[in-house]
Protein backbone atom coordinates (compact mmCIF):
# COMPACT_ATOMS: atom_id res chain seq x y z
CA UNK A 1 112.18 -121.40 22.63
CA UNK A 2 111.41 -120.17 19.01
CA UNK A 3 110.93 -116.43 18.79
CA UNK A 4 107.82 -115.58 17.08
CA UNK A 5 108.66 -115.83 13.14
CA UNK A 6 105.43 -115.08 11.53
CA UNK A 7 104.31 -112.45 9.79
CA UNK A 8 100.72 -111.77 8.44
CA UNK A 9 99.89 -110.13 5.16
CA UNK A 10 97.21 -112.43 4.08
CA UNK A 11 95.54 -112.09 7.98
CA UNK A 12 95.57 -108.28 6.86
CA UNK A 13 92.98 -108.65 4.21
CA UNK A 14 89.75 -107.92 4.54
CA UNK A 15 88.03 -110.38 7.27
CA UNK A 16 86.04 -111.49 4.36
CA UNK A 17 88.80 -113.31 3.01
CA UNK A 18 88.44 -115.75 5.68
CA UNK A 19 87.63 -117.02 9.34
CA UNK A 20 90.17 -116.59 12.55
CA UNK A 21 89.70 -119.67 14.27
CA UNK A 22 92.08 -121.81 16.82
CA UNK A 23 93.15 -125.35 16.39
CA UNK A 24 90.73 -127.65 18.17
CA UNK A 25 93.22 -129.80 20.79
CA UNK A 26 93.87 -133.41 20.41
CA UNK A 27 94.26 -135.97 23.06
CA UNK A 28 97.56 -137.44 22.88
CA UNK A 29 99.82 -136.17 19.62
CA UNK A 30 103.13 -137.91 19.27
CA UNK A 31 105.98 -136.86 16.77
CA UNK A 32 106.11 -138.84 13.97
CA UNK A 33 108.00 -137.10 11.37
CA UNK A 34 110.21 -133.95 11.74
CA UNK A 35 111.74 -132.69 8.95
CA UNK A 36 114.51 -130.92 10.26
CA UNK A 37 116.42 -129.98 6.55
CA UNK A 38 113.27 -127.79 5.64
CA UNK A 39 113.33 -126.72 9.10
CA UNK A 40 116.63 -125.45 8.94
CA UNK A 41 116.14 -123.29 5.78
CA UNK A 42 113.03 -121.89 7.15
CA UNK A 43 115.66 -120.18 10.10
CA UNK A 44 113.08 -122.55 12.87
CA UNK A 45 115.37 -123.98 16.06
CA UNK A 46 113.72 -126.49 17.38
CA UNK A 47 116.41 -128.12 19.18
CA UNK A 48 115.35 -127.14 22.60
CA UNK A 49 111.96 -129.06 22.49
CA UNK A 50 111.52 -132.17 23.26
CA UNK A 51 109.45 -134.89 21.14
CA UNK A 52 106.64 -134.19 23.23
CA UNK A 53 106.56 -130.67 23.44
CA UNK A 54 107.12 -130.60 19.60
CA UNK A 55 103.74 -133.07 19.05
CA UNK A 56 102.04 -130.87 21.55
CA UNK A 57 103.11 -127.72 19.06
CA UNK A 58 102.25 -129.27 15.47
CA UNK A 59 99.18 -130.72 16.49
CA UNK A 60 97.98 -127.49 17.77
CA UNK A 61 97.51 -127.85 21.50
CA UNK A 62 100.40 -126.12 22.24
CA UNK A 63 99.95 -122.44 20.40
CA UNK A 64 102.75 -121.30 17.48
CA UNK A 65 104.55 -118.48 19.05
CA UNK A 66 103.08 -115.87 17.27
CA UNK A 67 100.77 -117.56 14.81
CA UNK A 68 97.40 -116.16 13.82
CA UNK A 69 95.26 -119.27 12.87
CA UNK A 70 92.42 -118.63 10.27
CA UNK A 71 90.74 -120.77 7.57
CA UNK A 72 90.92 -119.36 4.08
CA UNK A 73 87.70 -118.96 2.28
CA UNK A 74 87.74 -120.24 -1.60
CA UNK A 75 85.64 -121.93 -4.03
CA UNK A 76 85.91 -124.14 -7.02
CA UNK A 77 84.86 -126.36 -9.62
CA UNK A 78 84.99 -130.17 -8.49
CA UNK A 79 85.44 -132.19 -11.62
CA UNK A 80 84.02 -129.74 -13.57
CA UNK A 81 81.22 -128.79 -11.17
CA UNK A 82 80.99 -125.59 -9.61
CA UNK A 83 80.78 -125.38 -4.98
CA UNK A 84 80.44 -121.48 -4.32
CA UNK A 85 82.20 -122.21 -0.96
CA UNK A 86 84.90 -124.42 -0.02
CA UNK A 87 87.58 -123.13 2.23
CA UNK A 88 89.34 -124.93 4.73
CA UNK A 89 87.56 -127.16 5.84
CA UNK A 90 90.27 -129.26 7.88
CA UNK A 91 93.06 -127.08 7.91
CA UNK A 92 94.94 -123.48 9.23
CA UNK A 93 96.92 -120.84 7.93
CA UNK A 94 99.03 -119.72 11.07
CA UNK A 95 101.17 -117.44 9.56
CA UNK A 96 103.80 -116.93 6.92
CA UNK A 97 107.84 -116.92 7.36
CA UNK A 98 110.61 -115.56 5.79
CA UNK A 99 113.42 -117.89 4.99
CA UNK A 100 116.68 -117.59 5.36
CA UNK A 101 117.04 -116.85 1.29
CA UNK A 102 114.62 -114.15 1.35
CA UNK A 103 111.17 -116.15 0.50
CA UNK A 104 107.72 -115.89 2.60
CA UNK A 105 106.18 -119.03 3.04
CA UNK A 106 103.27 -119.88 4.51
CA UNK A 107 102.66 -122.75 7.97
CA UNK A 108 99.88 -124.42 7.41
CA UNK A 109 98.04 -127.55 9.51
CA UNK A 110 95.99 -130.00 7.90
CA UNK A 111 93.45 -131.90 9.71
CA UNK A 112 93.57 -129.05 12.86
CA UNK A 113 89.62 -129.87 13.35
CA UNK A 114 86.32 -128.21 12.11
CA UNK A 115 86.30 -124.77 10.91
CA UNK A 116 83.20 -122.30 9.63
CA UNK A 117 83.78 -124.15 5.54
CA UNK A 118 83.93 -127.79 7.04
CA UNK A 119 80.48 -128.35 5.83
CA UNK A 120 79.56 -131.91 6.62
CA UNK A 121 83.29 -132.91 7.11
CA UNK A 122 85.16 -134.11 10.79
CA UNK A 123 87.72 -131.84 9.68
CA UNK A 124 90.40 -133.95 10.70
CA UNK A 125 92.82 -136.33 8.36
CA UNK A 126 93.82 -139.70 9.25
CA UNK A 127 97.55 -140.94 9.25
CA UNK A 128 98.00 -142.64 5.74
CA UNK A 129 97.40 -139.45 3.49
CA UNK A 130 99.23 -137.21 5.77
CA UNK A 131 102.31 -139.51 5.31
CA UNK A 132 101.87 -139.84 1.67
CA UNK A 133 101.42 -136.11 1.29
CA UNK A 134 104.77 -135.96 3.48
CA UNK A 135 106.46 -138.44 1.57
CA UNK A 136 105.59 -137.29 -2.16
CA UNK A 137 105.38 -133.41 -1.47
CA UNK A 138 109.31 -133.67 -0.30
CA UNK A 139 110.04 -136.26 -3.43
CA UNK A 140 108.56 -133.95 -6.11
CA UNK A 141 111.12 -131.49 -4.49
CA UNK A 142 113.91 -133.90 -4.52
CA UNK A 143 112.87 -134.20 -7.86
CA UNK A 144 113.20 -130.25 -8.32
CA UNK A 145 109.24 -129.91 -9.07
CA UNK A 146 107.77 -126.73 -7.57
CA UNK A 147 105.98 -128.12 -4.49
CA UNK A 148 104.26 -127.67 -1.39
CA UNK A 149 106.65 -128.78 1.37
CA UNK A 150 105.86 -131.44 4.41
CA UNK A 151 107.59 -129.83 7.88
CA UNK A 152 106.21 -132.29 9.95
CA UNK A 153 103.16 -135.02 10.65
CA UNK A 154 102.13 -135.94 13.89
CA UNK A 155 99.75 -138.75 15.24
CA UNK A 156 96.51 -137.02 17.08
CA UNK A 157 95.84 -140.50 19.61
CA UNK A 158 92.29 -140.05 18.19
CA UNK A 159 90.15 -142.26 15.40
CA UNK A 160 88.78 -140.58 12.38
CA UNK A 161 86.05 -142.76 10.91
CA UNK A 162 86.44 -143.36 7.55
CA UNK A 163 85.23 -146.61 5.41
CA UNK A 164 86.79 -147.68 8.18
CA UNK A 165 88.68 -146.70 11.94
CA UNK A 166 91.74 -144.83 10.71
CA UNK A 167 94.64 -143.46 13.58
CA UNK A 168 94.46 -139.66 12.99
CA UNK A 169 97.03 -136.92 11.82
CA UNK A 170 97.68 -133.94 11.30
CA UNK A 171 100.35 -132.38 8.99
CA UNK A 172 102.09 -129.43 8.72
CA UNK A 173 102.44 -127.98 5.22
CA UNK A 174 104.51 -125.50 3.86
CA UNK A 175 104.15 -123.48 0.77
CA UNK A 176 104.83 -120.13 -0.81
CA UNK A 177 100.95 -119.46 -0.52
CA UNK A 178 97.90 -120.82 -0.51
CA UNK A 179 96.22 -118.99 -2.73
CA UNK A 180 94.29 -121.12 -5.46
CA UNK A 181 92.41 -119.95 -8.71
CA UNK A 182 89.60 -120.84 -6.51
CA UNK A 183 90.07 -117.72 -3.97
CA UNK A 184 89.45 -116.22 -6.98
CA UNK A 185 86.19 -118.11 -7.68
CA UNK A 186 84.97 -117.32 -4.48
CA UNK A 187 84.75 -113.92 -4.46
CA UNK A 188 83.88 -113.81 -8.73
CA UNK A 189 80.94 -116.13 -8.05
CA UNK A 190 79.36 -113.29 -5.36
CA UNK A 191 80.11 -110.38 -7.55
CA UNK A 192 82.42 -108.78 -5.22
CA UNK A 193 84.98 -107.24 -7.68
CA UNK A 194 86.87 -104.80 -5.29
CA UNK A 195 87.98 -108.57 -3.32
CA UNK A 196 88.84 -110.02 -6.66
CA UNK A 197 91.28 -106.59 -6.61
CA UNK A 198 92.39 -106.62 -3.86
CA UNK A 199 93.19 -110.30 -4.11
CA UNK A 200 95.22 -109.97 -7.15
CA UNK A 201 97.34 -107.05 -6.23
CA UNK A 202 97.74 -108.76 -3.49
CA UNK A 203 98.90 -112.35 -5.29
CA UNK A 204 100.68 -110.60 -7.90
CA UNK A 205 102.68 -108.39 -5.89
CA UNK A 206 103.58 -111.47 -3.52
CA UNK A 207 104.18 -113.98 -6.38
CA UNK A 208 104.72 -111.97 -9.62
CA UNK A 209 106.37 -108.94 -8.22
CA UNK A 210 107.71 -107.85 -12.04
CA UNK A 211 104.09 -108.31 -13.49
CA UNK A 212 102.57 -104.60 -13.67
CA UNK A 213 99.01 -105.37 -14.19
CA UNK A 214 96.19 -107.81 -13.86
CA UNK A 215 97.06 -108.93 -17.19
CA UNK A 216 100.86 -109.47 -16.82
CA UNK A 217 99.70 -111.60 -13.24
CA UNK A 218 97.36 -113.65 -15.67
CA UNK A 219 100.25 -114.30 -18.28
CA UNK A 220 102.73 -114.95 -15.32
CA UNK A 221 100.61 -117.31 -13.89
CA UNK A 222 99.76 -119.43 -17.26
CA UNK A 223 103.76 -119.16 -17.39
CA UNK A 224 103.91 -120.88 -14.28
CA UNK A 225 101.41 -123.63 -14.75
CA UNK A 226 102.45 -124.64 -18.11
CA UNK A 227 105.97 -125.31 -16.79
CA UNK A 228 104.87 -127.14 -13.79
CA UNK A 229 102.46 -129.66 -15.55
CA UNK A 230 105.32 -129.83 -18.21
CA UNK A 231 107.93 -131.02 -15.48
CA UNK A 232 104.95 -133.42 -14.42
CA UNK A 233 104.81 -135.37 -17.43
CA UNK A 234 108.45 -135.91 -17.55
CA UNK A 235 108.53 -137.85 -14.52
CA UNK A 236 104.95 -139.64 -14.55
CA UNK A 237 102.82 -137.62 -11.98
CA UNK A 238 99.46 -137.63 -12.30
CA UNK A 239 97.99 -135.33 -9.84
CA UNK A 240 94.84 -137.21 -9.72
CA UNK A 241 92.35 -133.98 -8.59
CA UNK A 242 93.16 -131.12 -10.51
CA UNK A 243 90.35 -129.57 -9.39
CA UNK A 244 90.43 -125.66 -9.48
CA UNK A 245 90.54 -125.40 -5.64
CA UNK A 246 93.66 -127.61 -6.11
CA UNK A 247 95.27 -125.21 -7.94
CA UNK A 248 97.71 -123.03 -6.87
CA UNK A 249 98.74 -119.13 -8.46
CA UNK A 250 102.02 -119.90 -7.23
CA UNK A 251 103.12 -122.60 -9.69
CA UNK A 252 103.74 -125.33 -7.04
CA UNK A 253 101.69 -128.55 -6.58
CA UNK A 254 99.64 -128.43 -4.03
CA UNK A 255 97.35 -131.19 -1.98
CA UNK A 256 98.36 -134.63 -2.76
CA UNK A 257 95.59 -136.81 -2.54
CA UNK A 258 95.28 -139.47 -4.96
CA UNK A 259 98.25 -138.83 -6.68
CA UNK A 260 100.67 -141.69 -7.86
CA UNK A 261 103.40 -142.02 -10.23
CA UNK A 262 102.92 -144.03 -13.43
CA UNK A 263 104.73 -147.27 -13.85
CA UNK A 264 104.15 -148.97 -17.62
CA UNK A 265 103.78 -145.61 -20.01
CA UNK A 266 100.31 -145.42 -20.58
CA UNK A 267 98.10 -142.08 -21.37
CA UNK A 268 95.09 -142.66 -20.07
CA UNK A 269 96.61 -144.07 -16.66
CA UNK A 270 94.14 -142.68 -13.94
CA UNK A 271 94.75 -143.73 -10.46
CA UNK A 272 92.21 -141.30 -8.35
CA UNK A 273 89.50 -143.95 -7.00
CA UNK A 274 87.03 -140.92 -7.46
CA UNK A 275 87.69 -139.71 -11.19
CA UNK A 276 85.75 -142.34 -12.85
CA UNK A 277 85.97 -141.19 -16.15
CA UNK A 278 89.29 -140.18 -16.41
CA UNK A 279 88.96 -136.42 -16.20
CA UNK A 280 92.26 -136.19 -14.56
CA UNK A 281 94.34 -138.78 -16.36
CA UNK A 282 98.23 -138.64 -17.45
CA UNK A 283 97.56 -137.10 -20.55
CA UNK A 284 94.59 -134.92 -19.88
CA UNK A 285 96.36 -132.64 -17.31
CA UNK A 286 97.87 -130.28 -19.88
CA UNK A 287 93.99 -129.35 -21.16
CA UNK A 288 92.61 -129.48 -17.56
CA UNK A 289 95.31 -127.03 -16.94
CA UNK A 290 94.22 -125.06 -18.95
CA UNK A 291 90.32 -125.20 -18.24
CA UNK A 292 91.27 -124.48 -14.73
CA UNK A 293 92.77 -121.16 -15.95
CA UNK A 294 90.20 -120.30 -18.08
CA UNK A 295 88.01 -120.12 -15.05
CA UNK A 296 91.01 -117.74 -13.89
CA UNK A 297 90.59 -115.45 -16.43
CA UNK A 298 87.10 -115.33 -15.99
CA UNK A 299 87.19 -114.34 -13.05
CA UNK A 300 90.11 -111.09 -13.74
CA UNK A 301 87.72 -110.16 -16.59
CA UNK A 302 86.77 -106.72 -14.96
CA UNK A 303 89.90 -106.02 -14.00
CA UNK A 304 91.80 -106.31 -17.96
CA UNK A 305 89.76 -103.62 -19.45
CA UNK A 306 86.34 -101.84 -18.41
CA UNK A 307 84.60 -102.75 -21.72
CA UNK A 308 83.93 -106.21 -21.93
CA UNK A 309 84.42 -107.59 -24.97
CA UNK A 310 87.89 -105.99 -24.93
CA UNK A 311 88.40 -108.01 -21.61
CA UNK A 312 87.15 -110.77 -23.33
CA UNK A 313 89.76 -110.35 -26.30
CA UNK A 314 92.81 -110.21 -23.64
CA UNK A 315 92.55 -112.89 -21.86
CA UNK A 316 91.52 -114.99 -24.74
CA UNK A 317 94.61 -113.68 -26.15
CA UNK A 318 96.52 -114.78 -22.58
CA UNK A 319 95.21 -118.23 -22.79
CA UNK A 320 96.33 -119.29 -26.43
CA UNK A 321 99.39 -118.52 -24.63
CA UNK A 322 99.54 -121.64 -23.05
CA UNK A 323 99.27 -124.22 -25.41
CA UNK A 324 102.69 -123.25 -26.85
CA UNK A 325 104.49 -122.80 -23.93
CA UNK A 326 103.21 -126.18 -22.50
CA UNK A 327 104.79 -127.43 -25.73
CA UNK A 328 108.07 -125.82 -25.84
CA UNK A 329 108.00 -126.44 -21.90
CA UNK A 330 107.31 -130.59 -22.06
CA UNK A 331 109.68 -130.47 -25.46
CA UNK A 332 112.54 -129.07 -23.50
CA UNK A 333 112.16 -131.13 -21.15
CA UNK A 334 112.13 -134.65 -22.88
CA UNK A 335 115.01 -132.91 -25.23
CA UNK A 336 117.10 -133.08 -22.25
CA UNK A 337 115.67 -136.56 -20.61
CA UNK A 338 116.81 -137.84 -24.21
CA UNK A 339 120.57 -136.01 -23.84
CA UNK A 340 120.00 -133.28 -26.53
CA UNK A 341 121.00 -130.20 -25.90
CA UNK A 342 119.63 -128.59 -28.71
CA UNK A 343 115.99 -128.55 -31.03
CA UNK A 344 116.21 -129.80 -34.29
CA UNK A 345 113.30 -130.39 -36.82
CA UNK A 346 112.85 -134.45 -36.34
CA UNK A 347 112.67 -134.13 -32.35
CA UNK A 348 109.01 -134.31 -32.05
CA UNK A 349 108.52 -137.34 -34.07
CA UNK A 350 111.74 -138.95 -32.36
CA UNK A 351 110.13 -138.29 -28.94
CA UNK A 352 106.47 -139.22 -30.56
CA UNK A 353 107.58 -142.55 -31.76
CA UNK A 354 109.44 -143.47 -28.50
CA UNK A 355 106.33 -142.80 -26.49
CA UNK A 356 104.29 -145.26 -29.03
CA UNK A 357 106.87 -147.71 -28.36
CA UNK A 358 106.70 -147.69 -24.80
CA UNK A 359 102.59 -147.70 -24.90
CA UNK A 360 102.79 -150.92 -27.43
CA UNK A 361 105.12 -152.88 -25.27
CA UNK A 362 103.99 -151.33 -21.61
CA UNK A 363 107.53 -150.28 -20.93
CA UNK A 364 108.29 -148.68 -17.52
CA UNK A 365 108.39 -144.86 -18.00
CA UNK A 366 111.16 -144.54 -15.16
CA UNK A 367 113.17 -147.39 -15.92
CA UNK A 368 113.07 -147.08 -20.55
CA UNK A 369 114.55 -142.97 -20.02
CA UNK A 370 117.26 -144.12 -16.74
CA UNK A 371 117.91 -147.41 -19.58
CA UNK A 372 118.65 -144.57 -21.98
CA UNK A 373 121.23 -143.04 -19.56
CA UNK A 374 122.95 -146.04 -19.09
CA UNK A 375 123.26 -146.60 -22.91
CA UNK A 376 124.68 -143.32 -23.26
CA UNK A 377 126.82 -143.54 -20.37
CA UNK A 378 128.14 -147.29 -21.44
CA UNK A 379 126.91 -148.15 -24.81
CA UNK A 380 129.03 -151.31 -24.96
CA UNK A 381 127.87 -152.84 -21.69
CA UNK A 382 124.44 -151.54 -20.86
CA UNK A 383 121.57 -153.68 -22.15
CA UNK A 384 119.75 -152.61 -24.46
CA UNK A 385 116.46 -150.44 -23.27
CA UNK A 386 114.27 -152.30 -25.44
CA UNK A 387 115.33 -156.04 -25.10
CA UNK A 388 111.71 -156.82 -25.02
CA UNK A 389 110.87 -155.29 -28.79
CA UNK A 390 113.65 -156.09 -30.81
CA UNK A 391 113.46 -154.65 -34.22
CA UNK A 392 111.24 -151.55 -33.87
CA UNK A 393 112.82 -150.94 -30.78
CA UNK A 394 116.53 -151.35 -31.96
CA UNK A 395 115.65 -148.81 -34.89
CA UNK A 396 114.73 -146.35 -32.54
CA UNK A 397 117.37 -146.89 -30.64
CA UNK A 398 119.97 -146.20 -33.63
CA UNK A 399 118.21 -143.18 -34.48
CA UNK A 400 118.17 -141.66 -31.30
CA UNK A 401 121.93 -143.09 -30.68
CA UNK A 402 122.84 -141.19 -34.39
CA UNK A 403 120.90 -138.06 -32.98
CA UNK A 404 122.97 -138.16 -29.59
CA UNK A 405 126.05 -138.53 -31.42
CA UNK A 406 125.66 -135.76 -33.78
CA UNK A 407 125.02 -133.03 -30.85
CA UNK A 408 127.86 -130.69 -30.99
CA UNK A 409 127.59 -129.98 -27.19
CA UNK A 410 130.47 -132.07 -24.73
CA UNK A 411 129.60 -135.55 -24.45
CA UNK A 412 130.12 -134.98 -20.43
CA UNK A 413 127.43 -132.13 -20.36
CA UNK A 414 124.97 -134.54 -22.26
CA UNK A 415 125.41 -137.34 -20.01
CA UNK A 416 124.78 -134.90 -16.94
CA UNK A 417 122.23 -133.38 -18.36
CA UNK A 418 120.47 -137.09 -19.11
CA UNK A 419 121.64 -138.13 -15.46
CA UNK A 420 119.57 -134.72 -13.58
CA UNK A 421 116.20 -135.61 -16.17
CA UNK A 422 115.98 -139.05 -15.71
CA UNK A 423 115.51 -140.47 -11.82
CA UNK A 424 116.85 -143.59 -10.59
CA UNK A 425 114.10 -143.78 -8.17
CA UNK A 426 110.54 -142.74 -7.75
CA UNK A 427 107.86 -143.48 -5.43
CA UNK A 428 106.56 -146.43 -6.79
CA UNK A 429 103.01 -146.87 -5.61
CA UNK A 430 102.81 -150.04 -3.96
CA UNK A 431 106.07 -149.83 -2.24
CA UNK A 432 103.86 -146.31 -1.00
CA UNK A 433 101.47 -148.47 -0.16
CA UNK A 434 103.42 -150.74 1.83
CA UNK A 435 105.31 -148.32 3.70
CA UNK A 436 102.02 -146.53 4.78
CA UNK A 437 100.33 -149.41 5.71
CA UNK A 438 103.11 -150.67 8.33
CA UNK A 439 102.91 -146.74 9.38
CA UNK A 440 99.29 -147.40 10.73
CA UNK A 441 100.08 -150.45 12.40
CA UNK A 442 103.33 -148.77 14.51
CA UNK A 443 106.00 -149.39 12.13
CA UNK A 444 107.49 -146.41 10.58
CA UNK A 445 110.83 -147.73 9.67
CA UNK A 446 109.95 -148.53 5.73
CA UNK A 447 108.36 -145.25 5.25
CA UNK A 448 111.42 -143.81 6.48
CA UNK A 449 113.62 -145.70 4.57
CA UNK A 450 111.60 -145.08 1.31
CA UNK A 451 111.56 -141.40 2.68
CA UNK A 452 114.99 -141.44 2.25
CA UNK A 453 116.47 -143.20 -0.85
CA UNK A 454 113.76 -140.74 -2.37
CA UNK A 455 115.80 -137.30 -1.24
CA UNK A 456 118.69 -138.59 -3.76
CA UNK A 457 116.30 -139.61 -7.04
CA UNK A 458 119.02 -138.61 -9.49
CA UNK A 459 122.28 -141.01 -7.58
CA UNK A 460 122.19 -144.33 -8.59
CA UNK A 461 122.14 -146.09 -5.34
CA UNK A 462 123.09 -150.08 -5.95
CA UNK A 463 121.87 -151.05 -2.44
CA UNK A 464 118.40 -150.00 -2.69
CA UNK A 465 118.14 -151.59 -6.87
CA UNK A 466 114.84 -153.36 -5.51
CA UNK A 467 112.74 -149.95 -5.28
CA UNK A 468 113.31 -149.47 -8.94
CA UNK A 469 111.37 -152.55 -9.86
CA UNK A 470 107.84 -152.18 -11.20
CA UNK A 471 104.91 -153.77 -9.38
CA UNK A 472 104.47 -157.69 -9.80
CA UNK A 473 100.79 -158.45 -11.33
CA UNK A 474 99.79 -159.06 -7.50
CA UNK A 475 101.42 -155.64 -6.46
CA UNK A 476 99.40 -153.64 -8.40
CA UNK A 477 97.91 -150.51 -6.95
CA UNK A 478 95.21 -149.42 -9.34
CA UNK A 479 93.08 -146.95 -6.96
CA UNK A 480 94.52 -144.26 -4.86
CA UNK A 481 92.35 -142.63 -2.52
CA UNK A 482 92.08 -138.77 -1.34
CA UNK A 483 91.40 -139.59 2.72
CA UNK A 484 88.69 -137.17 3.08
């Protein structure tokens, strides 16, 4: 049996902070996915359950040796609009573990059954989103993206109504907290300063250990984000509900709903079925990130200096922060996708005008930068990245190729340094699509095959060539959907 692992410093704040509460039981939860790698690093045995006892234990009928289950109370604005209460509606915080190397990280079920903040909801999930939050949560690590992590997703033997019957799940989500700028909100939007406080010391001395003040929390933070929505661009993601309860102070993504990875480069690409005007779109999510932690500093306002328009000057001061290290973040990052190792004066136009060549011919983002590896890698027998635009694409191509060949650093470190920003593979979204919709009829083999050609994006791997193809016109998926 596991001895009990948990530890509880966020079940130690003030009650206020949220709602003890037990998982409600299922009927008849089988194991469908056990992810026994993260499992492993978390210092969890499980080898001496059984498939049933283990489906009995993540969906919640069996208790967590140890665990103390509440629902965290936050807020947050919803595409710009602000809910005063939130919280988890469908999910549990049972406790938080120590790893092996040293780092606390939170157990977490989603779709454990109503709780106090479930408002109107069933506060279960169905099997489809679970699996997709499974299967791109452990890709975006894969991809070395800060991200929430997927330990395991069970089937509950019940129906969750949807826009349709849907098989119901639950999943069990790990993460270094849960903690979003909308705890913050929460306890901002009642007034109650002493919990905004307590909540930061709290945060920052879990997260930001080296930051000495509310203020060095608030630049650590904006640190944080602009380097995750930087590494976000340079693969594709679009998040797809960047709403400020989605958030996390952490740095990692958190709750995959309708989130997809773009195929032909395209800025305004928007896949969420709900964000009708684009709110959320490729492009946007630098500025939404930094909306989002606007709010944040709103809310620390009383805590950066006692007279407020001094407050005010700080954190205004914090936030301008961001813009540049975004840039330098999302610079360095397509610096290396593009094999140079160092900045020179003419990058941003050479990165500027390859991104208005891909838009004007609807190039594959994945495919044009892993094109550009192979050219480096085998000028004389890769084809060319840009068969498809000739002449503006072939002058790009020789200035990029003179820029490559001019970087003093060893051609071997360039090439590796292309090979680790530029993936072979990414979870396409109708070959998600696919795999999750044999998953609801019984068949999990493709998901698990996609689940694992997507643990090695970075390794060329010849037999699986096919899940590098973009969608045909008829395998378009243009709407992805959140499954609450």
């Amino acid at each position: 049996m596991i001895r009990s692992p948990f530890t509880h410093t966020y079940a130690a704040l003030p009650d206020r902070f949220y709602v003890r509460q037990e998982p409600l039981p299922v009927r008849s939860p089988e194991l469908v996915m056990l992810n026994t790698a993260l499992a492993t690093e978390l210092g969890l045995n499980f080898s001496y359950y059984s498939d049933k006892e283990l489906a009995a234990l993540f969906a919640g009928n069996t208790p967590f040796p140890g665990a103390d289950p509440l629902a965290m109370a936050y807020a947050g604005h919803q595409f710009g609009h602000f809910v005063p209460q939130l919280g988890d509606g469908r999910a549990l915080l049972l406790g938080e573990i120590t790893s092996a190397s040293g780092q606390r990280r939170d157990i977490h079920l989603k779709g454990s059954g109503r709780t106090a903040f479930s408002r109107q909801g069933d506060g279960r999930a169905a099997l489809a989103p679970m699996l997709r939050e499974y299967l791109i949560s452990e890709a975006m690590h894969a991809l070395g993206i800060p991200t929430t992590r997927a330990l395991a997703v069970v089937t509950t033997g019940e129906t969750v109504q949807r826009d349709k019957p849907l098989p119901g799940a639950i999943l069990t989500r790990v993460a270094a907290s849960h903690i979003r700028i909308g705890t913050f909100q929460y306890f901002a939007a009642r007034g109650d300063v002493d919990s905004v406080r307590i909540l930061t010391d709290y945060a920052r001395k879990r997260h930001y250990p080296d930051a000495a003040s509310p203020l060095e929390f608030l630049h650590a933070v904006l640190e944080a984000q602009a380097t995750l929505i930087a590494a976000w661009l340079c693969v594709g993601f679009i998040h797809g509900v960047m709403n400020t309860d989605n958030m996390s102070i952490s740095g990692e993504t958190i709750d995959y709903g309708p989130c997809a990875f773009m195929d032909a480069y395209d800025p305004k690409t928007v896949f969420s079925s709900i964000d009708r005007n684009g709110r959320y779109a490729y492009a946007n999510q630098p500025t939404i990130a930094l909306w989002n932690l606007t709010r944040l500093a709103e809310c620390l306002l009383p805590l950066l200096d006692d007279a407020p328009p001094r407050a005010e000057a700080l954190a205004t001061e914090a936030l301008n922060r961001f813009a540049p290290e975004f840039e330098t973040a999302w610079q360095s990052g397509m610096r290396r996708k593009l094999g140079l190792s160092a900045e020179e004066a003419g990058d941003a136009a050479l990165i500027g005008d390859l991104l208005q060549l891909m838009q004007r011919h609807k190039a594959d983002f994945t495919n044009t930068f892993r094109a550009l590896y192979d050219h480096a890698l085998s000028p004389e027998n890769a084809p060319s990245p840009f068969a498809a635009t000739i002449d503006t694409g072939q002058e790009w191509l020789n200035r990029w190729r003179s820029r490559f060949d001019a970087t003093n650093s060893p051609r071997s470190e360039q090439l590796e340094m292309m090979r680790y920003a530029n993936p072979f593979i990414i979870p396409r979204n109708h070959q998600v699509e696919n795999a999750l919709m044999a998953a609801q009829t019984g068949d999990i083999k493709p998901f698990e095959t996609l689940h694992r050609i997507l643990a090695a994006p970075y390794t060329t791997q010849a037999d699986y060539r096919d899940y590098t193809n973009p969608p045909k016109d008829k395998e378009r998926v243009f709407k992805t959907f959140c499954g609450t």
